[in-house]
N, C-alpha and C. Protein backbone atom coordinates (compact mmCIF):
# COMPACT_ATOMS: atom_id res chain seq x y z
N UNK A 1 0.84 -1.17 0.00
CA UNK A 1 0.00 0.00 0.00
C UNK A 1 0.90 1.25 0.00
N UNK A 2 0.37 2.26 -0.90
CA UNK A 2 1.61 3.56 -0.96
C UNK A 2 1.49 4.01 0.31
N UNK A 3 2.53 4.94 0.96
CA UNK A 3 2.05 5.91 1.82
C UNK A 3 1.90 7.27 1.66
N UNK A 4 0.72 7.93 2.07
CA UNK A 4 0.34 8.96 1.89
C UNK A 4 1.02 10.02 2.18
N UNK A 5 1.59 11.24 1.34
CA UNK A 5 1.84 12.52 1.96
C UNK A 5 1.45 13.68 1.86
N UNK A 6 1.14 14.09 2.91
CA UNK A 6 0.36 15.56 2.45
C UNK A 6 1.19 16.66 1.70
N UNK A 7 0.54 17.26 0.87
CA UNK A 7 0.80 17.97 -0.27
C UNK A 7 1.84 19.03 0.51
N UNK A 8 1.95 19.69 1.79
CA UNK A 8 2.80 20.89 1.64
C UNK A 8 4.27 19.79 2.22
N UNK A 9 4.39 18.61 2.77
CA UNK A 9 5.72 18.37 3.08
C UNK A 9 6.41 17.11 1.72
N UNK A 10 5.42 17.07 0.82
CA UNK A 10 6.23 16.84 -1.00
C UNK A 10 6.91 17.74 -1.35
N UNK A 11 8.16 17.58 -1.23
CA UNK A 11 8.99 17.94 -2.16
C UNK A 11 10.45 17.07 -2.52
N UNK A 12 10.75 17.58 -3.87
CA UNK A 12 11.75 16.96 -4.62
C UNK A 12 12.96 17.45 -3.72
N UNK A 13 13.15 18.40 -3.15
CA UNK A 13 14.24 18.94 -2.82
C UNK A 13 14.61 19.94 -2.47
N UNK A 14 15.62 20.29 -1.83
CA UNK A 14 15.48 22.35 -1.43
C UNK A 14 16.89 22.82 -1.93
N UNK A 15 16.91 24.52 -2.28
CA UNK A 15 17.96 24.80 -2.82
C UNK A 15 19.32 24.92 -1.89
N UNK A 16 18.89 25.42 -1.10
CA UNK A 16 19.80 25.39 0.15
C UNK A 16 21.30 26.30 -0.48
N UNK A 17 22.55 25.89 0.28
CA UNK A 17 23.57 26.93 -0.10
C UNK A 17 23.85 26.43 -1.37
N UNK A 18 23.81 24.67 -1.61
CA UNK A 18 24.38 24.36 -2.62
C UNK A 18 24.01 25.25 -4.20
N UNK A 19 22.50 25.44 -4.51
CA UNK A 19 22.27 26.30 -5.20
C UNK A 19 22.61 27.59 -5.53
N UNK A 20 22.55 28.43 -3.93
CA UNK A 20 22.92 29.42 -4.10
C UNK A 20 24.35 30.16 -4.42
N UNK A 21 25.69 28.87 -3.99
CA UNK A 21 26.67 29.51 -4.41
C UNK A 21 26.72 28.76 -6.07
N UNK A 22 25.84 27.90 -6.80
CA UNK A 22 25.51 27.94 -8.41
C UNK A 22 25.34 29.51 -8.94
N UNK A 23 24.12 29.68 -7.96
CA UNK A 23 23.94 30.96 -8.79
C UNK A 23 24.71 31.94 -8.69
N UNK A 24 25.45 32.33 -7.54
CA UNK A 24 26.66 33.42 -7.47
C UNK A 24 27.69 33.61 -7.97
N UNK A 25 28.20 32.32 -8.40
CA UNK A 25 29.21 31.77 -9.42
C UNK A 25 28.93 31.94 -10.59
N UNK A 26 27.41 31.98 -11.19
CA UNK A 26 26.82 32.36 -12.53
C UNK A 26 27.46 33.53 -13.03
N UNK A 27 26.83 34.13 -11.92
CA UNK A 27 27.32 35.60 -12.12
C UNK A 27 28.30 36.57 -12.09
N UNK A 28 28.85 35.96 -11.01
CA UNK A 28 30.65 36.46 -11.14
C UNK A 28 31.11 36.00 -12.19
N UNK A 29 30.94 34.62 -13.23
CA UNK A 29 31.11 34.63 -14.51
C UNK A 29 31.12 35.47 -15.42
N UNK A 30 29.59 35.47 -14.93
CA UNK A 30 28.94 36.30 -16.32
C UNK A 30 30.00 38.21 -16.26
N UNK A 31 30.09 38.23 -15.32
CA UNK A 31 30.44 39.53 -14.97
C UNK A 31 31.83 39.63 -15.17
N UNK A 32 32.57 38.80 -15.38
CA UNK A 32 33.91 38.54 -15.93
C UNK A 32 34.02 38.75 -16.96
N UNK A 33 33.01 37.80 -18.17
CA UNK A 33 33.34 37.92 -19.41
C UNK A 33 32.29 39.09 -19.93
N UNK A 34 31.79 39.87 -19.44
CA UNK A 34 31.55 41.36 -19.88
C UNK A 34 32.56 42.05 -19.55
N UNK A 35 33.27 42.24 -18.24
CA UNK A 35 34.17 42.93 -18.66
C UNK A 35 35.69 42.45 -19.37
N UNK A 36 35.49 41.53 -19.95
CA UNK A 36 36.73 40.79 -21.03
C UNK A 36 36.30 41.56 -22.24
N UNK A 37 34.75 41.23 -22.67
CA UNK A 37 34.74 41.92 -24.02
C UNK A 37 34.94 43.45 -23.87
N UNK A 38 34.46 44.26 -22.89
CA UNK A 38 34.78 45.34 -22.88
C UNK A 38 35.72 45.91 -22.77
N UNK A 39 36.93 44.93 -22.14
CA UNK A 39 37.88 45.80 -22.70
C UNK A 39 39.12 45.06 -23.87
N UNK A 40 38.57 43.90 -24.66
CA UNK A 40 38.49 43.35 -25.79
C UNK A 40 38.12 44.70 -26.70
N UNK A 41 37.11 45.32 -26.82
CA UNK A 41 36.56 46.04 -27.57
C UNK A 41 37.07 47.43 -27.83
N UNK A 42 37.32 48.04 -26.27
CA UNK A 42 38.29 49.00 -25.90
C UNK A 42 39.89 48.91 -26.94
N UNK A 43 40.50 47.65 -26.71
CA UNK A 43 41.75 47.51 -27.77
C UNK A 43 41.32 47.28 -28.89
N UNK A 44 40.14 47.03 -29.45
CA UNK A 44 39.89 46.02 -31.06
C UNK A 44 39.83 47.83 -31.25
N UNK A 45 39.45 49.17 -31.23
CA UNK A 45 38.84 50.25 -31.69
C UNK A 45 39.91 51.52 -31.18
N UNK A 46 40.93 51.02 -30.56
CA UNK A 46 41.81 51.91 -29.76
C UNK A 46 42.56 52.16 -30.97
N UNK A 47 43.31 51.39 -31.99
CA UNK A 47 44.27 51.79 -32.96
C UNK A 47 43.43 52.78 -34.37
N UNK A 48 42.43 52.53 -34.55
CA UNK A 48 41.76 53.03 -35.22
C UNK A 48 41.40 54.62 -35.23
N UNK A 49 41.19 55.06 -34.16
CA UNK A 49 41.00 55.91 -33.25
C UNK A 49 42.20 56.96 -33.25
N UNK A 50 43.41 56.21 -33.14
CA UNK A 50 44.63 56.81 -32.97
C UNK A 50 45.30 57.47 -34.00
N UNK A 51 45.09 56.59 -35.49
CA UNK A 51 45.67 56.81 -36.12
C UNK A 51 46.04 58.81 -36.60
N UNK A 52 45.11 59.56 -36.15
CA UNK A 52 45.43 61.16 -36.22
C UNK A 52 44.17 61.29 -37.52
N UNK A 53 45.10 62.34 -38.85
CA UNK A 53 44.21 63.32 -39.75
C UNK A 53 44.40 61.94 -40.65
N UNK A 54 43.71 61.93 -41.65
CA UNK A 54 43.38 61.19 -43.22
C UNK A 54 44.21 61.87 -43.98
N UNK A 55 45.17 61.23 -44.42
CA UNK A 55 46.15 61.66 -45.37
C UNK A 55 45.85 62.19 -46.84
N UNK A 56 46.23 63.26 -46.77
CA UNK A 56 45.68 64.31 -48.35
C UNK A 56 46.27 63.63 -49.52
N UNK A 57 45.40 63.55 -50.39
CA UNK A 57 45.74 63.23 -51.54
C UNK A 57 46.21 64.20 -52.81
């Protein structure tokens, strides 16, 4: 015979710290490689920039 459980103490599982340092780690990621491209982007546009006047023809 199954045993019965009432609906509010079903659950699969709780997030607890283990989750939460997932998600904090997400984000210190994520927040890494924004500032990689940014300053990726900063050098890809820096020489361009530099070069001075357009040479007269």
């Amino acid at each position: 015979m199954p045993k019965i459980i009432p609906e509010d103490k079903a659950r699969q599982g709780r997030w607890g710290w283990h989750g939460l340092r997932i998600l904090i780690a997400a984000l210190l990621l994520a927040f890494a490689a924004w500032g990689i491209a940014e300053i990726y982007g900063e050098m890809a546009k820096t020489p361009a920039t530099q070069q001075g006047s357009a040479p007269s023809g």
